[in-house]
PDB file of N, CA and C in Angstrom:
ATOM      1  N   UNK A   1      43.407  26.336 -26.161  1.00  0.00           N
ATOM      2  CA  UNK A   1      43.456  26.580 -24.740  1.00  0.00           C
ATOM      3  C   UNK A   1      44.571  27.585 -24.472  1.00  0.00           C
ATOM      4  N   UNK A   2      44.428  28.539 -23.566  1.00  0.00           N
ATOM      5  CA  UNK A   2      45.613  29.493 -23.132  1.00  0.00           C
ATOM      6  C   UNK A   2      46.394  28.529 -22.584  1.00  0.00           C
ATOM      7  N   UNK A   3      47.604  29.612 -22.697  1.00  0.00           N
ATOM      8  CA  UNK A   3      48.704  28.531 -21.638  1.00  0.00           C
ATOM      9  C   UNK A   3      48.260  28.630 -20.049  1.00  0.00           C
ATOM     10  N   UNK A   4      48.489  29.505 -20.075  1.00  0.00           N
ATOM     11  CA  UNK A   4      47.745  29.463 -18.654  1.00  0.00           C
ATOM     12  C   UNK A   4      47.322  28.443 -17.989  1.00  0.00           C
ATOM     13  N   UNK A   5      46.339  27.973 -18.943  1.00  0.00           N
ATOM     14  CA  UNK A   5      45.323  27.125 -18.084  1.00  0.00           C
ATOM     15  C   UNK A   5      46.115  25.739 -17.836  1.00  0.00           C
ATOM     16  N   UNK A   6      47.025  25.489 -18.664  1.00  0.00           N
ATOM     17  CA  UNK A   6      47.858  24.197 -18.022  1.00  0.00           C
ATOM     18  C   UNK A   6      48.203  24.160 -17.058  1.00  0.00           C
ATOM     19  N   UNK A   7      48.450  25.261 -16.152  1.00  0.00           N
ATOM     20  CA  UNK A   7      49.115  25.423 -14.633  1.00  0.00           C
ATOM     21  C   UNK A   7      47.747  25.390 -14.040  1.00  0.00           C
ATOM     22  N   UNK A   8      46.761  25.533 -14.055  1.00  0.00           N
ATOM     23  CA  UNK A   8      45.511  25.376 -13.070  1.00  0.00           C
ATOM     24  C   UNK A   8      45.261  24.351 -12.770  1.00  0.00           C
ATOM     25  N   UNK A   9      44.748  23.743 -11.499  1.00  0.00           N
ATOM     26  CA  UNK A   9      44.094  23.085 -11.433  1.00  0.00           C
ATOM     27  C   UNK A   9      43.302  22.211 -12.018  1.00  0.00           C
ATOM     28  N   UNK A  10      43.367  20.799 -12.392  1.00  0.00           N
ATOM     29  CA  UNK A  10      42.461  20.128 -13.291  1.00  0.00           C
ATOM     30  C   UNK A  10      41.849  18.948 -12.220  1.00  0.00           C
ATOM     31  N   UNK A  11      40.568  18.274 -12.887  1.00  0.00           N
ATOM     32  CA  UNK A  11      39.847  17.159 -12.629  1.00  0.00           C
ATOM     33  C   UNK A  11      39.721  16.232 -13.778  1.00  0.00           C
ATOM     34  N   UNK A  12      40.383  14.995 -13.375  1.00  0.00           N
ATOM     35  CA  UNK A  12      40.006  14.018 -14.631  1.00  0.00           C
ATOM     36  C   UNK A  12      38.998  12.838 -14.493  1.00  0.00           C
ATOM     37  N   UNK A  13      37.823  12.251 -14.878  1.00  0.00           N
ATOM     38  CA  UNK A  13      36.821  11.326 -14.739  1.00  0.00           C
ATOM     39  C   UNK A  13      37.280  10.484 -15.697  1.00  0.00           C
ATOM     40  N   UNK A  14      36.940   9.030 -15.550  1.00  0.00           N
ATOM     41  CA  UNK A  14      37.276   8.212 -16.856  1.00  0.00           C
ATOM     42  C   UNK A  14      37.077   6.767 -15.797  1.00  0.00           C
ATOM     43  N   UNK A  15      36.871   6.161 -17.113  1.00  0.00           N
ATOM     44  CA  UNK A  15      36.579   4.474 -16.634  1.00  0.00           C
ATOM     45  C   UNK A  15      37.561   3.678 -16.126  1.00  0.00           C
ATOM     46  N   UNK A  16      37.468   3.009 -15.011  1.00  0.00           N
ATOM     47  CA  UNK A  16      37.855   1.842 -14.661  1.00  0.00           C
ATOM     48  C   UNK A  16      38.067   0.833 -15.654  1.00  0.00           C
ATOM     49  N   UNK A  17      36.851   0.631 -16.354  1.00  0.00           N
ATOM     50  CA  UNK A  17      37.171  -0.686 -17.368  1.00  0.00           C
ATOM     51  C   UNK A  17      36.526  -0.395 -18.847  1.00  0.00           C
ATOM     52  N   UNK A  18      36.821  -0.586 -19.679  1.00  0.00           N
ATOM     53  CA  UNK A  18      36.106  -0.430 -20.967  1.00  0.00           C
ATOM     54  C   UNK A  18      34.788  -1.312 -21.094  1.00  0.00           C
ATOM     55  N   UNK A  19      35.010  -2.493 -20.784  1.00  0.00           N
ATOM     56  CA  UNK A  19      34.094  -3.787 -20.746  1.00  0.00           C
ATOM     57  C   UNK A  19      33.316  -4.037 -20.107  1.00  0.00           C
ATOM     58  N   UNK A  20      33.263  -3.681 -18.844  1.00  0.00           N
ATOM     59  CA  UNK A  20      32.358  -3.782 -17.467  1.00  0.00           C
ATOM     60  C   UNK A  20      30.822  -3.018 -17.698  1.00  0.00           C
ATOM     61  N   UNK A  21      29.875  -3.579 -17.495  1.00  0.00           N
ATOM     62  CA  UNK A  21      28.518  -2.980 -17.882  1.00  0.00           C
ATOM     63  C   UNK A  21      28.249  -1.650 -17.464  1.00  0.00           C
ATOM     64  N   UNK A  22      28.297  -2.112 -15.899  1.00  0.00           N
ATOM     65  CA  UNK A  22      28.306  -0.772 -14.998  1.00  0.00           C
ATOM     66  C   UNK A  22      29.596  -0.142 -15.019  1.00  0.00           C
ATOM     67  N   UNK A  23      29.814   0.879 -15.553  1.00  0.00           N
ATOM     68  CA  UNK A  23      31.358   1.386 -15.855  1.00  0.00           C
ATOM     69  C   UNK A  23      31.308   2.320 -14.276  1.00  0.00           C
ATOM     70  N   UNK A  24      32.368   2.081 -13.153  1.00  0.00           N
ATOM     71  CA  UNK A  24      32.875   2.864 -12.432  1.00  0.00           C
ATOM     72  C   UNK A  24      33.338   4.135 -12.991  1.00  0.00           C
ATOM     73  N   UNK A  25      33.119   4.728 -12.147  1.00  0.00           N
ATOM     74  CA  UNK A  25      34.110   6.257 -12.423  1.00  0.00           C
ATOM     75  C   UNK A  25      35.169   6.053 -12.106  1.00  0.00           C
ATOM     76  N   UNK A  26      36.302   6.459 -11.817  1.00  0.00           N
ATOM     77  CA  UNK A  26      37.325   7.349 -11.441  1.00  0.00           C
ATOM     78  C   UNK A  26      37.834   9.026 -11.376  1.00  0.00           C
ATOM     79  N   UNK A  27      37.724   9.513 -10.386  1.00  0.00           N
ATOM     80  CA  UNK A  27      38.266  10.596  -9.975  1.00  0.00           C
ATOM     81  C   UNK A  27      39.350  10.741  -9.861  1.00  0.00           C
ATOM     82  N   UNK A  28      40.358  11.974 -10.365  1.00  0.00           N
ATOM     83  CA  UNK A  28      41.775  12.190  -9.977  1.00  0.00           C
ATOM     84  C   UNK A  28      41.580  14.003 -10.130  1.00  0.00           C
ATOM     85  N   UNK A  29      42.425  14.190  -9.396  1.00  0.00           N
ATOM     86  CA  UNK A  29      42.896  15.737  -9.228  1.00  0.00           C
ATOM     87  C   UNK A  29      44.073  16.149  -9.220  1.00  0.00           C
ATOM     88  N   UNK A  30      44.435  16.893 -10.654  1.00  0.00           N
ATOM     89  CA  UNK A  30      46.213  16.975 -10.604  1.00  0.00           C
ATOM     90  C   UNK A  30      46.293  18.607 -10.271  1.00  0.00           C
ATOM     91  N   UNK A  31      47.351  19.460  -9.739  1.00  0.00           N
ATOM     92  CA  UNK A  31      48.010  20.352  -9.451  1.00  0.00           C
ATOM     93  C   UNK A  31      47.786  21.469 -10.840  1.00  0.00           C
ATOM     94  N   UNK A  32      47.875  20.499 -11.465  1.00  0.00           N
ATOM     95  CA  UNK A  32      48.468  20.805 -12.890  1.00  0.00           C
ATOM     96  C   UNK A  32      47.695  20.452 -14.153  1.00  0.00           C
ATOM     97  N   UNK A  33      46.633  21.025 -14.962  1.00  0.00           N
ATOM     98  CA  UNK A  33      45.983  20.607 -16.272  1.00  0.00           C
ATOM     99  C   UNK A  33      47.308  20.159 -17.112  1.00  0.00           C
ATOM    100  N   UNK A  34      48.227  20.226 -17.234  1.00  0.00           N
ATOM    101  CA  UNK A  34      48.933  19.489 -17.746  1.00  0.00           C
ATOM    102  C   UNK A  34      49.410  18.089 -17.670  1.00  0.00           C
ATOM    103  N   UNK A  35      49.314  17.792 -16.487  1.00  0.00           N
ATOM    104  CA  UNK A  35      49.640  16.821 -15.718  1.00  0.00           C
ATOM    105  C   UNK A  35      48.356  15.705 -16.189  1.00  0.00           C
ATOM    106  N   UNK A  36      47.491  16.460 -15.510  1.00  0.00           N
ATOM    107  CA  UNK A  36      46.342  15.034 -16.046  1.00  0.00           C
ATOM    108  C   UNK A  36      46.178  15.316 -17.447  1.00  0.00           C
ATOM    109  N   UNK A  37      46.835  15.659 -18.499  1.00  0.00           N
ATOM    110  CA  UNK A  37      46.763  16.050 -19.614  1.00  0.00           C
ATOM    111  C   UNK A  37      47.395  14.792 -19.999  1.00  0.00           C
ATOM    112  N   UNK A  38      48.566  14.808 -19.444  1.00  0.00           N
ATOM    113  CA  UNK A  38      50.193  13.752 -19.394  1.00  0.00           C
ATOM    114  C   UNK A  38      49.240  12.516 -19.208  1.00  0.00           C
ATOM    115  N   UNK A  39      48.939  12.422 -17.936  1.00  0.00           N
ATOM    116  CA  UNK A  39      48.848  10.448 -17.511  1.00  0.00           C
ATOM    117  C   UNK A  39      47.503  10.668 -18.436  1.00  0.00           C
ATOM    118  N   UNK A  40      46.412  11.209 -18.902  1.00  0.00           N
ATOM    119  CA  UNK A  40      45.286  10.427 -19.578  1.00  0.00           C
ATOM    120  C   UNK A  40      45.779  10.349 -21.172  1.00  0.00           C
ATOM    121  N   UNK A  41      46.326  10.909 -21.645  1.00  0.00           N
ATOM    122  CA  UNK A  41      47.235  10.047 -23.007  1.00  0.00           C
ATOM    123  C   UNK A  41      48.233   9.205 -22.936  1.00  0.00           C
ATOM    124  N   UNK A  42      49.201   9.320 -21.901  1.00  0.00           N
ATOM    125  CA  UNK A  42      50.197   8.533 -21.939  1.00  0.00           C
ATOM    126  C   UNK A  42      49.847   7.192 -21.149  1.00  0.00           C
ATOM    127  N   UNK A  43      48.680   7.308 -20.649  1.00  0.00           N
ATOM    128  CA  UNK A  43      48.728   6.014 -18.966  1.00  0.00           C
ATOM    129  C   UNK A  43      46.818   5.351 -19.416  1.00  0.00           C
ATOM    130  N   UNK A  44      46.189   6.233 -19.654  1.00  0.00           N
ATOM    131  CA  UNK A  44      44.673   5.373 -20.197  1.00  0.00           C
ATOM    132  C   UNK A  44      44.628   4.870 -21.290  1.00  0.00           C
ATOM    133  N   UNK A  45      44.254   3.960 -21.567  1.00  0.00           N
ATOM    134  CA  UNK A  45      44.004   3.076 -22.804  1.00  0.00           C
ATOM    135  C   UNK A  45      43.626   3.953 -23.837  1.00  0.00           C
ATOM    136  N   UNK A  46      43.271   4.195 -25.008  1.00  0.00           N
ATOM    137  CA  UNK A  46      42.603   5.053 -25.722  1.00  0.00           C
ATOM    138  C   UNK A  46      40.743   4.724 -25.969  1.00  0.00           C
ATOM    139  N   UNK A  47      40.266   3.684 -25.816  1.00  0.00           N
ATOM    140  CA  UNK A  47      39.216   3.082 -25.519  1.00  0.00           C
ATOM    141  C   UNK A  47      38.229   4.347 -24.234  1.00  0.00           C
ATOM    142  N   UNK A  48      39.226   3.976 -23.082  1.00  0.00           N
ATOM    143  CA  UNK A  48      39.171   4.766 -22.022  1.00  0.00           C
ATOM    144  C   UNK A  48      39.256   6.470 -22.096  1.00  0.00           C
ATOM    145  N   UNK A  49      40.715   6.631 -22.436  1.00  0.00           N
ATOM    146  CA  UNK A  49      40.407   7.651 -22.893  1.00  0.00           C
ATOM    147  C   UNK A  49      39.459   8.521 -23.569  1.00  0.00           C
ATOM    148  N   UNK A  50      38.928   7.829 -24.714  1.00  0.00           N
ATOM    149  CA  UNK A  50      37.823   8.118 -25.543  1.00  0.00           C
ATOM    150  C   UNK A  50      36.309   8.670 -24.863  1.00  0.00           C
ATOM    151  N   UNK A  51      36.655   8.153 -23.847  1.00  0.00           N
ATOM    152  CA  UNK A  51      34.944   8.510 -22.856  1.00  0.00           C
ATOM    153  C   UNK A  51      34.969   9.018 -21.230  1.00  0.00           C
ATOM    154  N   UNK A  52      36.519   9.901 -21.723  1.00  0.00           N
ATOM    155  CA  UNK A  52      36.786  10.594 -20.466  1.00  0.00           C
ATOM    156  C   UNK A  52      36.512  12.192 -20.224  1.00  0.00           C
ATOM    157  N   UNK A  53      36.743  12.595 -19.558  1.00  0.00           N
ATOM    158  CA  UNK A  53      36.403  14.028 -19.166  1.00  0.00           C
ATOM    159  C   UNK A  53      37.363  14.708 -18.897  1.00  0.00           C
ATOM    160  N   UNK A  54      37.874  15.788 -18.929  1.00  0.00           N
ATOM    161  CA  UNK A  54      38.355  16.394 -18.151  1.00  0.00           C
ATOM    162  C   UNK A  54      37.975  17.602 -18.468  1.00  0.00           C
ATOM    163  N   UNK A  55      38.266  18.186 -16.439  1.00  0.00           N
ATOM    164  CA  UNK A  55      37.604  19.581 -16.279  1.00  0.00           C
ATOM    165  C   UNK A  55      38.765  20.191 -15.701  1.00  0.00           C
ATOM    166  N   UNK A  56      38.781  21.846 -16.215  1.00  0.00           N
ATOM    167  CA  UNK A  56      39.718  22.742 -16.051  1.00  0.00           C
ATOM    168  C   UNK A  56      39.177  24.178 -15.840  1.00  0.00           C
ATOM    169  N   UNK A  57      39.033  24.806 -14.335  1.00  0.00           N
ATOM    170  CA  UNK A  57      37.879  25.671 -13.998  1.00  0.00           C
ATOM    171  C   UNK A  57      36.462  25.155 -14.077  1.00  0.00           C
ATOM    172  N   UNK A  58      36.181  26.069 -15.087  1.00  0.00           N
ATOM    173  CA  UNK A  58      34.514  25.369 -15.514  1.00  0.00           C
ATOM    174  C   UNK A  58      34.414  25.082 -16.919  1.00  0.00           C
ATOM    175  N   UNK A  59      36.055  25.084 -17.355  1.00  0.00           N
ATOM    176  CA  UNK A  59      35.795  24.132 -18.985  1.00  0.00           C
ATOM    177  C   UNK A  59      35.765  22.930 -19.100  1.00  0.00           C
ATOM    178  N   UNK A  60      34.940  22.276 -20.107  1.00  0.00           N
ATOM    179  CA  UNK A  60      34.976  20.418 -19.993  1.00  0.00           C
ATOM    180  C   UNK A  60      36.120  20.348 -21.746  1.00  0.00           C
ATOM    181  N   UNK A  61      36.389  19.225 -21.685  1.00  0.00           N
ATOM    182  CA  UNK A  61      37.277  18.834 -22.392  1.00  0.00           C
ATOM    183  C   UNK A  61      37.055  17.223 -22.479  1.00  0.00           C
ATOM    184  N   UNK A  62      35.995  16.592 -23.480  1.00  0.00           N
ATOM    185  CA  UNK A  62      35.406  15.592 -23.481  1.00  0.00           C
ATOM    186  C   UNK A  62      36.431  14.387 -24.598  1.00  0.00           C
ATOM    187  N   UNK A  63      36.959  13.200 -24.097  1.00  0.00           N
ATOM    188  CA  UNK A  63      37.386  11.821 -24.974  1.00  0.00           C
ATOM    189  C   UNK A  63      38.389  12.936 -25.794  1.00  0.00           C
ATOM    190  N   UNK A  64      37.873  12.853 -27.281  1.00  0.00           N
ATOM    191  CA  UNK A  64      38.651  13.838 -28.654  1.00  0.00           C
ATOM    192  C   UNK A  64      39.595  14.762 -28.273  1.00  0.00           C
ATOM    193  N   UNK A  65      38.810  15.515 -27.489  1.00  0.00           N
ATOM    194  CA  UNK A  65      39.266  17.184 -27.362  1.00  0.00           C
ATOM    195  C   UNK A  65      40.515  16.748 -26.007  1.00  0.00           C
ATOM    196  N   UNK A  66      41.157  16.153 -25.821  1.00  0.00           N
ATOM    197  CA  UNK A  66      42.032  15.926 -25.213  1.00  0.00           C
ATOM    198  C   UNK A  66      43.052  15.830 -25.842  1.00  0.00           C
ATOM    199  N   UNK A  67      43.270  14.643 -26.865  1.00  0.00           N
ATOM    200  CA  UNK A  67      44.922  14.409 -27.000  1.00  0.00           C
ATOM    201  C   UNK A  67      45.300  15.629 -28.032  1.00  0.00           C
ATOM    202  N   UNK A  68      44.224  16.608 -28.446  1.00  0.00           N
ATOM    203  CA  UNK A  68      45.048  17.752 -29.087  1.00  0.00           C
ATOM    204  C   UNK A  68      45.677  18.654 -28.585  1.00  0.00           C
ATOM    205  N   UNK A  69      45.080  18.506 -27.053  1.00  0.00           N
ATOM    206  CA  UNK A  69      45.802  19.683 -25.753  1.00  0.00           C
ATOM    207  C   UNK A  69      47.261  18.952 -25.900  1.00  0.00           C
ATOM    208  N   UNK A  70      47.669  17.907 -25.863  1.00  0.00           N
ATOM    209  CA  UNK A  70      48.577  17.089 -25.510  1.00  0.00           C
ATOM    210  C   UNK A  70      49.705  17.477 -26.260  1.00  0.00           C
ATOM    211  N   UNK A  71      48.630  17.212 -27.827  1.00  0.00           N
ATOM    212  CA  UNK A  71      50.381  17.505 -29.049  1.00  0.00           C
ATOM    213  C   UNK A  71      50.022  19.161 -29.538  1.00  0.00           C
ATOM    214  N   UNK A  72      49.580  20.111 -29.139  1.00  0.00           N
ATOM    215  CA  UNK A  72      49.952  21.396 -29.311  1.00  0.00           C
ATOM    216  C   UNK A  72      50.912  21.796 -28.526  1.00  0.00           C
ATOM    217  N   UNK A  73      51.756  22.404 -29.336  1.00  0.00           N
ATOM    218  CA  UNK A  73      52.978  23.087 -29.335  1.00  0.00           C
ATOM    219  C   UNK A  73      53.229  23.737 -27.612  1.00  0.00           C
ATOM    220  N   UNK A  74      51.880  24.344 -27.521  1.00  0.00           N
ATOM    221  CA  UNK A  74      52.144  25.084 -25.953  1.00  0.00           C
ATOM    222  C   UNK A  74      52.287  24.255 -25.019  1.00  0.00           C
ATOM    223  N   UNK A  75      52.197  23.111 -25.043  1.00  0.00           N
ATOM    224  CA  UNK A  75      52.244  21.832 -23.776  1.00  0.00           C
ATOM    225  C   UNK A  75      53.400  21.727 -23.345  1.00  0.00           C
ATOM    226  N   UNK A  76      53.085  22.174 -22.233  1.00  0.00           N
ATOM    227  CA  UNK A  76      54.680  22.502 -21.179  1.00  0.00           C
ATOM    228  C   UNK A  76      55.428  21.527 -20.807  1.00  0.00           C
ATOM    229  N   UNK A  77      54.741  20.238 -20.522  1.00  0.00           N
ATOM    230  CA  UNK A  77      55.316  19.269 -20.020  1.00  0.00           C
ATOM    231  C   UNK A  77      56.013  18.038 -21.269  1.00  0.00           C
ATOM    232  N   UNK A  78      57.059  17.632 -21.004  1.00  0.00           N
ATOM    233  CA  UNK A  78      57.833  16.816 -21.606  1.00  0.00           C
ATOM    234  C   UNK A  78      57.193  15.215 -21.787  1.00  0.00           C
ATOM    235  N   UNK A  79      57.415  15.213 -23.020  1.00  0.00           N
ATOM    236  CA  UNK A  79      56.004  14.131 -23.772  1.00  0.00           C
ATOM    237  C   UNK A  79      57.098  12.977 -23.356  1.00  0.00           C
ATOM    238  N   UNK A  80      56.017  11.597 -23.307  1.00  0.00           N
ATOM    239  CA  UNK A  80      56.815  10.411 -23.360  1.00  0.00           C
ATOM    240  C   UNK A  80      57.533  10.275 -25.085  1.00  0.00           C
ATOM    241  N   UNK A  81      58.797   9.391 -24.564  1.00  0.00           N
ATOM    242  CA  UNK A  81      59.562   9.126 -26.258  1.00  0.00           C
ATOM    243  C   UNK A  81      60.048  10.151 -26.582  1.00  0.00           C
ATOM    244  N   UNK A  82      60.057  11.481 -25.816  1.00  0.00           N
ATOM    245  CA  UNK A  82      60.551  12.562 -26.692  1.00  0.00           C
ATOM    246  C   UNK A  82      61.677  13.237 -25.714  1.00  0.00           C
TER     247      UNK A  82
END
């Protein structure tokens, strides 16, 4: 991902519950692709995580392809523990 795109605008989708049949959505909208970069590794379960979305412009970034945005080097924002 450019750096760039961490400062844009992001959308994150992801479950309410892992367990629940009918899985709710959740919607969030951060300022910042970094940001919802931050709370969906550091704050969703990994379960959850695993079957989340996130959108940045018109790129998707599906479960996997997330926590590598997270621990590459260009990630602007200051990791938990560190």
């Amino acid at each position: 991902m450019e750096m760039s795109a961490y400062f844009e605008q992001a959308s994150l989708y992801y479950a309410k519950s892992p367990h629940r049949r009918r899985k709710a959505l959740v919607f969030r909208r951060f300022e910042q692709a970094a940001e919802a970069i931050r709370f969906a590794v550091e704050e969703l379960a990994p379960e959850i995580l695993k079957g989340s979305t996130l959108e940045i412009n018109d790129t998707h970034y599906f479960g996997d392809q997330i926590r590598p945005l997270y621990d590459d080097g260009a990630f602007p924002l200051r990791r938990r523990g560190k």
